[in-house]
Protein backbone atom coordinates (compact mmCIF):
# COMPACT_ATOMS: atom_id res chain seq x y z
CA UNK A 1 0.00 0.00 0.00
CA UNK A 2 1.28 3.45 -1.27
CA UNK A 3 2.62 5.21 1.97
CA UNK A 4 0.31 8.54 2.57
CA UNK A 5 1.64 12.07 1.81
CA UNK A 6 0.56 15.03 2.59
CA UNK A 7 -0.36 16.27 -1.32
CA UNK A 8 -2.62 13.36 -1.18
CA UNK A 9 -5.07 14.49 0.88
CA UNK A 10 -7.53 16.64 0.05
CA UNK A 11 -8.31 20.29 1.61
CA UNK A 12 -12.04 19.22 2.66
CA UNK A 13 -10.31 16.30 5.00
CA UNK A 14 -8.29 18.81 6.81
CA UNK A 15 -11.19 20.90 7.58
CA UNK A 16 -13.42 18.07 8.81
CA UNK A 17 -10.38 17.47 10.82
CA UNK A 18 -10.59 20.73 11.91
CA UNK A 19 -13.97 20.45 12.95
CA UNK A 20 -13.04 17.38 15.05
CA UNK A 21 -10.17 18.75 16.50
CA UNK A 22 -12.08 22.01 17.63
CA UNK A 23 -14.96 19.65 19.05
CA UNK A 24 -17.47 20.72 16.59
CA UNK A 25 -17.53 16.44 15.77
CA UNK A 26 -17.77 13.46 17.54
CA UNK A 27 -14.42 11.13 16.80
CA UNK A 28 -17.68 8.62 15.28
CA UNK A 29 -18.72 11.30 12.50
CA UNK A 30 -15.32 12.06 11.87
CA UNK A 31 -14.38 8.63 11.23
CA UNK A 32 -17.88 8.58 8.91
CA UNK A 33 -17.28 11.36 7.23
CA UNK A 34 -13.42 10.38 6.09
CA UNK A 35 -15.08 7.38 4.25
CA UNK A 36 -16.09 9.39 1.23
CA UNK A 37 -12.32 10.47 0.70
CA UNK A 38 -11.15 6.64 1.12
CA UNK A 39 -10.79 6.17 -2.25
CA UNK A 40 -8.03 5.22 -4.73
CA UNK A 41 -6.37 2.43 -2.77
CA UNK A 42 -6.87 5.15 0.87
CA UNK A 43 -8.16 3.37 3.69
CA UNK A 44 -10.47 4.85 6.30
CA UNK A 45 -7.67 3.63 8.87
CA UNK A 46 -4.79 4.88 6.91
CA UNK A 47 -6.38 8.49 6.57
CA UNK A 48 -7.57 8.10 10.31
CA UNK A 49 -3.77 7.61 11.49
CA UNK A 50 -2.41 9.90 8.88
CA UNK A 51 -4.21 12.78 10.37
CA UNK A 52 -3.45 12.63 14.52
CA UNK A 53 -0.57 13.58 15.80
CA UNK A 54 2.32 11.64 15.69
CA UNK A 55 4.84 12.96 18.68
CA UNK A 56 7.82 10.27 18.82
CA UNK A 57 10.22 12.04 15.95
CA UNK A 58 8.69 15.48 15.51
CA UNK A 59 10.44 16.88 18.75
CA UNK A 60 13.02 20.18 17.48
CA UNK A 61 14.61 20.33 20.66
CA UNK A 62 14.59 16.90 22.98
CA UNK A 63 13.68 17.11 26.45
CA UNK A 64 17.03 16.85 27.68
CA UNK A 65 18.98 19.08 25.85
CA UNK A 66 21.99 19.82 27.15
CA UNK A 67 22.02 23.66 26.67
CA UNK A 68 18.90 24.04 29.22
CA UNK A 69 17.22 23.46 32.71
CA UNK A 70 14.04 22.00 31.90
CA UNK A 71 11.91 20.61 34.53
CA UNK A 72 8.03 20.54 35.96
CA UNK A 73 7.22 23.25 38.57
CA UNK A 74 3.74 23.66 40.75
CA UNK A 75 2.63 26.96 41.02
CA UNK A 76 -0.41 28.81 42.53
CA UNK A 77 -3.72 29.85 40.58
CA UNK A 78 -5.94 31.52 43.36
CA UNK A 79 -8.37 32.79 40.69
CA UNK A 80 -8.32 30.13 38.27
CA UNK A 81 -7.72 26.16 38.91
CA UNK A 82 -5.68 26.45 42.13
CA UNK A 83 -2.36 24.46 41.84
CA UNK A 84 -1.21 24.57 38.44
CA UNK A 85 1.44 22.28 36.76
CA UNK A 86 4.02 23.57 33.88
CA UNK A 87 7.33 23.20 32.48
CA UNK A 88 9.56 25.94 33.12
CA UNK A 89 12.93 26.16 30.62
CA UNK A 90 16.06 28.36 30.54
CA UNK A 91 18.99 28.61 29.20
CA UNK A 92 21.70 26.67 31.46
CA UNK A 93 24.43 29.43 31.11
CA UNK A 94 23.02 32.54 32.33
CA UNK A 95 25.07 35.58 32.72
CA UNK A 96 21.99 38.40 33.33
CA UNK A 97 18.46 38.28 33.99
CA UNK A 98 16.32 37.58 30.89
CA UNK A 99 12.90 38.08 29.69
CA UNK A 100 10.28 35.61 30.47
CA UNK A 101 7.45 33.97 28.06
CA UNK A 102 4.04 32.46 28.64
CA UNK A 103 3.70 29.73 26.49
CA UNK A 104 -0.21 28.64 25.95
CA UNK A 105 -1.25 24.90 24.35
CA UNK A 106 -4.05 24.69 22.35
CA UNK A 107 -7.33 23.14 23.69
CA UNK A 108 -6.20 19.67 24.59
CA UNK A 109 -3.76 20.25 27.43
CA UNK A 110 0.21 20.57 28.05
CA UNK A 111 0.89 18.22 25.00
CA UNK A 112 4.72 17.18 24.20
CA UNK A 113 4.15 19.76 20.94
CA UNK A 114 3.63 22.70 23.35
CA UNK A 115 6.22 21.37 25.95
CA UNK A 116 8.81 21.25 22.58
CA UNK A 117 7.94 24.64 21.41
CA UNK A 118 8.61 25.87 25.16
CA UNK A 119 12.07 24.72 25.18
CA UNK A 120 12.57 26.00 21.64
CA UNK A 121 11.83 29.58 22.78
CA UNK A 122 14.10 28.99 25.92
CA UNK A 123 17.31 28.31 24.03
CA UNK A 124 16.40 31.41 22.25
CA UNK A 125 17.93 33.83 25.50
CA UNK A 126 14.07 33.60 27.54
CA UNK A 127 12.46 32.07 30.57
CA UNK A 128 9.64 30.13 29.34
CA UNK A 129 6.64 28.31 31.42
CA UNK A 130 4.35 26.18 29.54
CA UNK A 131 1.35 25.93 31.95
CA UNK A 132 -0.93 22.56 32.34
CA UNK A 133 -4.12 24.23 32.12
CA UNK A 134 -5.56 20.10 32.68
CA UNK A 135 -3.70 20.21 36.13
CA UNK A 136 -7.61 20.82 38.06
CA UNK A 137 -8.33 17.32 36.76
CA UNK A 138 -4.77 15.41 36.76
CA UNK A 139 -3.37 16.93 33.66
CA UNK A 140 -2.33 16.03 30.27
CA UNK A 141 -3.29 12.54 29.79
CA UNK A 142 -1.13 11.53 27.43
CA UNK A 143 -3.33 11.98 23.98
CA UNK A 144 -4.52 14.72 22.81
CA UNK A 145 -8.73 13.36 22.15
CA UNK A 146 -8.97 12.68 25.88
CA UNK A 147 -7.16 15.94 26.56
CA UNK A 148 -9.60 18.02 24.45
CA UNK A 149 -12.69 16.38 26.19
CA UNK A 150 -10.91 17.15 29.89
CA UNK A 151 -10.55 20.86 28.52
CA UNK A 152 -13.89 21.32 28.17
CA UNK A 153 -15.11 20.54 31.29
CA UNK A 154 -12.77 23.12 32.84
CA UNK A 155 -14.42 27.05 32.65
CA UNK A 156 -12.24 28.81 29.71
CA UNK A 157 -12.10 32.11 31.59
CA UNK A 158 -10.41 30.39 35.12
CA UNK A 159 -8.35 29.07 32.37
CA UNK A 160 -7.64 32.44 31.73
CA UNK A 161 -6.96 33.20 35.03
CA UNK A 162 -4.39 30.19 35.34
CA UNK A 163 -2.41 31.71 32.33
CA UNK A 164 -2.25 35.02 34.25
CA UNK A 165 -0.84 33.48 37.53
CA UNK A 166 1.69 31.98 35.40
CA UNK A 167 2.45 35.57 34.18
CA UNK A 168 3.21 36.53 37.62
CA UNK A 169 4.98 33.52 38.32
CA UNK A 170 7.74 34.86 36.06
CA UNK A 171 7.60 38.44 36.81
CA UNK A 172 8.21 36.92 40.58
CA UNK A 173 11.06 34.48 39.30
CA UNK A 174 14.42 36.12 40.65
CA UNK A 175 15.92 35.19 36.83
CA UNK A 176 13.74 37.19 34.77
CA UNK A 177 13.50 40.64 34.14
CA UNK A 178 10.25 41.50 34.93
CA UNK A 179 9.57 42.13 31.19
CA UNK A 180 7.52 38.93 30.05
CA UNK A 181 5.68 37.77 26.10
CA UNK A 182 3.12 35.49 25.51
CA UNK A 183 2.61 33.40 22.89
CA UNK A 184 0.13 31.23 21.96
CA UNK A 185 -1.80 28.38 19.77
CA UNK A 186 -5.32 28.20 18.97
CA UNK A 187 -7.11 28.59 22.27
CA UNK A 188 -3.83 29.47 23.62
CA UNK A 189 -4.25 32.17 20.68
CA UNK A 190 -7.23 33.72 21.99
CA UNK A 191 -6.02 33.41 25.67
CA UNK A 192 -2.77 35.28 24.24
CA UNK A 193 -5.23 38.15 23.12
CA UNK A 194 -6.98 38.04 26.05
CA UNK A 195 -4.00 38.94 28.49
CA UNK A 196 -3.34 42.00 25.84
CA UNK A 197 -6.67 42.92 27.66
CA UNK A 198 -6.51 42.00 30.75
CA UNK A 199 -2.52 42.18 32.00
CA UNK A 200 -1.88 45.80 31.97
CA UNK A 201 2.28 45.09 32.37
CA UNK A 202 2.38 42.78 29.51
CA UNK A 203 5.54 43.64 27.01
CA UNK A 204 4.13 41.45 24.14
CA UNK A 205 1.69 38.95 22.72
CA UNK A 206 2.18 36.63 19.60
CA UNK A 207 -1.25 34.98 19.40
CA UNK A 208 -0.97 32.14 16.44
CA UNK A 209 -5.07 31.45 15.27
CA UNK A 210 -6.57 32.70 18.35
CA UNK A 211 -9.78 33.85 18.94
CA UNK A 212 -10.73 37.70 18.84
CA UNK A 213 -11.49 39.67 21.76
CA UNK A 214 -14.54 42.04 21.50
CA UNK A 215 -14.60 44.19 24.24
CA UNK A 216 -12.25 46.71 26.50
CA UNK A 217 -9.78 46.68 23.21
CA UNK A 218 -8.84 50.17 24.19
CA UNK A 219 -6.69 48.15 27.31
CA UNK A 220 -4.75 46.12 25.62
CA UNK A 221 -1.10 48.22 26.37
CA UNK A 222 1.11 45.55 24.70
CA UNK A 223 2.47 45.32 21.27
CA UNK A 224 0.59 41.99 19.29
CA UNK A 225 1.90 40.21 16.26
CA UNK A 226 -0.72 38.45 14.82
CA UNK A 227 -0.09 34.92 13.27
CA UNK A 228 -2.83 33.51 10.31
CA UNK A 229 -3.21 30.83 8.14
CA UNK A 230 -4.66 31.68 4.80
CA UNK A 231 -7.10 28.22 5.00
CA UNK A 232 -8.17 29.03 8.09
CA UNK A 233 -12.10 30.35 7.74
CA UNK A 234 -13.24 30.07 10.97
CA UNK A 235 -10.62 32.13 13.10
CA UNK A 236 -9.57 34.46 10.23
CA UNK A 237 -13.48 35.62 9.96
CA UNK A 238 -12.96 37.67 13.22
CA UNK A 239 -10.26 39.45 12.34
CA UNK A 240 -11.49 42.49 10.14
CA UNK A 241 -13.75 43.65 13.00
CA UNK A 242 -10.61 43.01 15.73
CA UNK A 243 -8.12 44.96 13.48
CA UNK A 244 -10.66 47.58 13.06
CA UNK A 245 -10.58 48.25 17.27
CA UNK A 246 -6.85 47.93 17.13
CA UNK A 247 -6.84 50.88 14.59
CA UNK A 248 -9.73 53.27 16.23
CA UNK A 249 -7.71 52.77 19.11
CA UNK A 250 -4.14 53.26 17.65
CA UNK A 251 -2.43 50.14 19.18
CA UNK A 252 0.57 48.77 17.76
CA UNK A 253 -0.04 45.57 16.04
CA UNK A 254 1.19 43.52 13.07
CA UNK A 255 -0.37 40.85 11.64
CA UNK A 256 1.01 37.97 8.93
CA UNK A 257 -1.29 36.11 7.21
CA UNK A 258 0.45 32.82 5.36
CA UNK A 259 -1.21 31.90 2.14
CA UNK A 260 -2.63 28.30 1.62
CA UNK A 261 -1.70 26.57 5.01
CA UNK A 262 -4.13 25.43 7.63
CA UNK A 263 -5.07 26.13 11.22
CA UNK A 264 -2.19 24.33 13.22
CA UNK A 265 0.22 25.09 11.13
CA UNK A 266 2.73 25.65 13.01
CA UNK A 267 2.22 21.79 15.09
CA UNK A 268 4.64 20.01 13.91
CA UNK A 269 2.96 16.90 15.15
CA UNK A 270 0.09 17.00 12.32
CA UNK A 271 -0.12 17.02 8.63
CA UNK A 272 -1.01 20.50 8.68
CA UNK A 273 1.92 21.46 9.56
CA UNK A 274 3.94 23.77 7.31
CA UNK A 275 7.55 23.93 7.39
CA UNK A 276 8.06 26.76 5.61
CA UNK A 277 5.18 29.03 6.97
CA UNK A 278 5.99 27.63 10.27
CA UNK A 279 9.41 28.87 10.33
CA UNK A 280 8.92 32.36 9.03
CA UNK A 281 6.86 32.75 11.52
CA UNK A 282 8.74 31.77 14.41
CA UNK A 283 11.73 33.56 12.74
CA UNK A 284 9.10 36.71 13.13
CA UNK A 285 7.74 36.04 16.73
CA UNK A 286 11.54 35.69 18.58
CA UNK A 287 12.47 38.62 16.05
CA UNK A 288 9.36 40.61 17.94
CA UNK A 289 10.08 39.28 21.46
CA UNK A 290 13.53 40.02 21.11
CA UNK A 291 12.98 44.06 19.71
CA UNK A 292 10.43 44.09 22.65
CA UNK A 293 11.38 42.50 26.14
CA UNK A 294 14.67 42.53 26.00
């Protein structure tokens, strides 16, 4: 059997994916639906496996890189889920205090995609913490289906609030600066753009496919680069009334849009993901942390 690649799928299976992924399926009509594309020697099983993540050789940096101190920390969410679990990365050889970032998983949990890209941005000169927001009910469970249906049981604004508290958990953190990013990834896009709002102190926020705020706009104090994919419908459809607050307001924001990728881009865990979009855009968001917290 022909091994699967990535030009051989078409666009409408990544967006019923999409609509799985962003619970808007059951996994049942997902599977149902991705019959009418098995077709030409495809299997229903072979697209199935194709499309989930696949975490055992997509790491960029491994968890034990020699170049950083990378371990699990507890720390304290009054407002949101209480004790909160997340991986907190630095550089091993530090000679002055550096800037901190907030790094925010998608809607299924601390996955090992998130806990990569965490590291990544720590051997880049910051002080990252990747936050559990699963911790309330045991954390991460080790795939990302029974992650997403964990995340939604858990309130999305004392999610919020857990992203925050790890905010102040660098600010507090006698290695940092005090001048602290976030960046985030599909929900952890949207709660990026949501502590533009709500963190007054906030140097910067890269949100990748998040969610739009609509209200108290005329807070947000912090810079925002704005990460899109062209294919990407659903988020991208909230943008022209966001950018149009950003301007009446006269924040400073800039905003890449990368032709014909999907939602997730950026993943490297998933068939959507992009290499080339993907880096230019990471190139762009340590280029914008960099010209703004340190």
């Amino acid at each position: 059997m022909k091994k699967l690649q990535k030009e051989d799928i078409k666009q409408e299976v990544f967006d019923l994916y999409d609509d799985y992924a962003h619970n808007k399926l059951q996994r049942r009509e997902f599977v149902e639906k991705l019959s009418a594309y098995a077709v030409g020697g495809i299997t229903v099983t072979s697209l199935l496996s194709f499309m989930m993540p696949n975490y055992k050789n997509t790491f960029l940096v491994a968890s034990d890189n020699p170049r950083l101190n990378s371990d699990y920390i507890t720390y304290s969410s009054p407002k949101g889920g209480g004790e909160i679990k997340g991986l907190l990365s630095m550089p091993r050889a530090i000679e002055s205090k550096l800037p901190g970032l907030v790094v925010v998983h998608e809607n299924r949990g601390l996955n090992p995609y998130i806990e990569d890209t965490a590291r990544r941005a720590a051997l880049d000169g910051f002080i990252t913490l990747a936050p559990d927001a699963l911790s309330p009910l045991g954390g991460y469970p080790g795939n990302d289906d029974d992650g997403r249906a964990m995340q939604r049981k858990r309130d999305r604004n004392e999610m919020l609030q857990d992203f925050i508290a790890a905010f102040e958990y660098l600010k507090a953190h006698e290695g940092c600066s005090g001048k602290i990013g976030v960046v985030g990834f599909c929900f952890g896009g949207w709660i990026s753009n949501m502590m533009a709002v709500k963190v007054p102190d906030l140097s910067a926020a890269v949100p990748f496919y998040g969610g739009q705020p609509t209200e108290n706009i005329d807070q947000i104090n912090a810079p925002l680069m704005l990460q899109f994919a062209g294919l990407d419908e659903r988020v991208n459809g909230g943008w022209p009334a966001f950018e149009e607050a950003l301007k009446k307001h006269g924040k400073d924001y800039i905003a890449y849009t990368y032709p014909d990728v999907n939602h997730g881009f950026h993943n490297t865990s998933t068939p959507r993901y992009d290499k080339d979009a993907a880096e230019l855009a990471w190139k762009r968001t340590m280029d914008f942390f960099k010209e703004n917290l340190i």
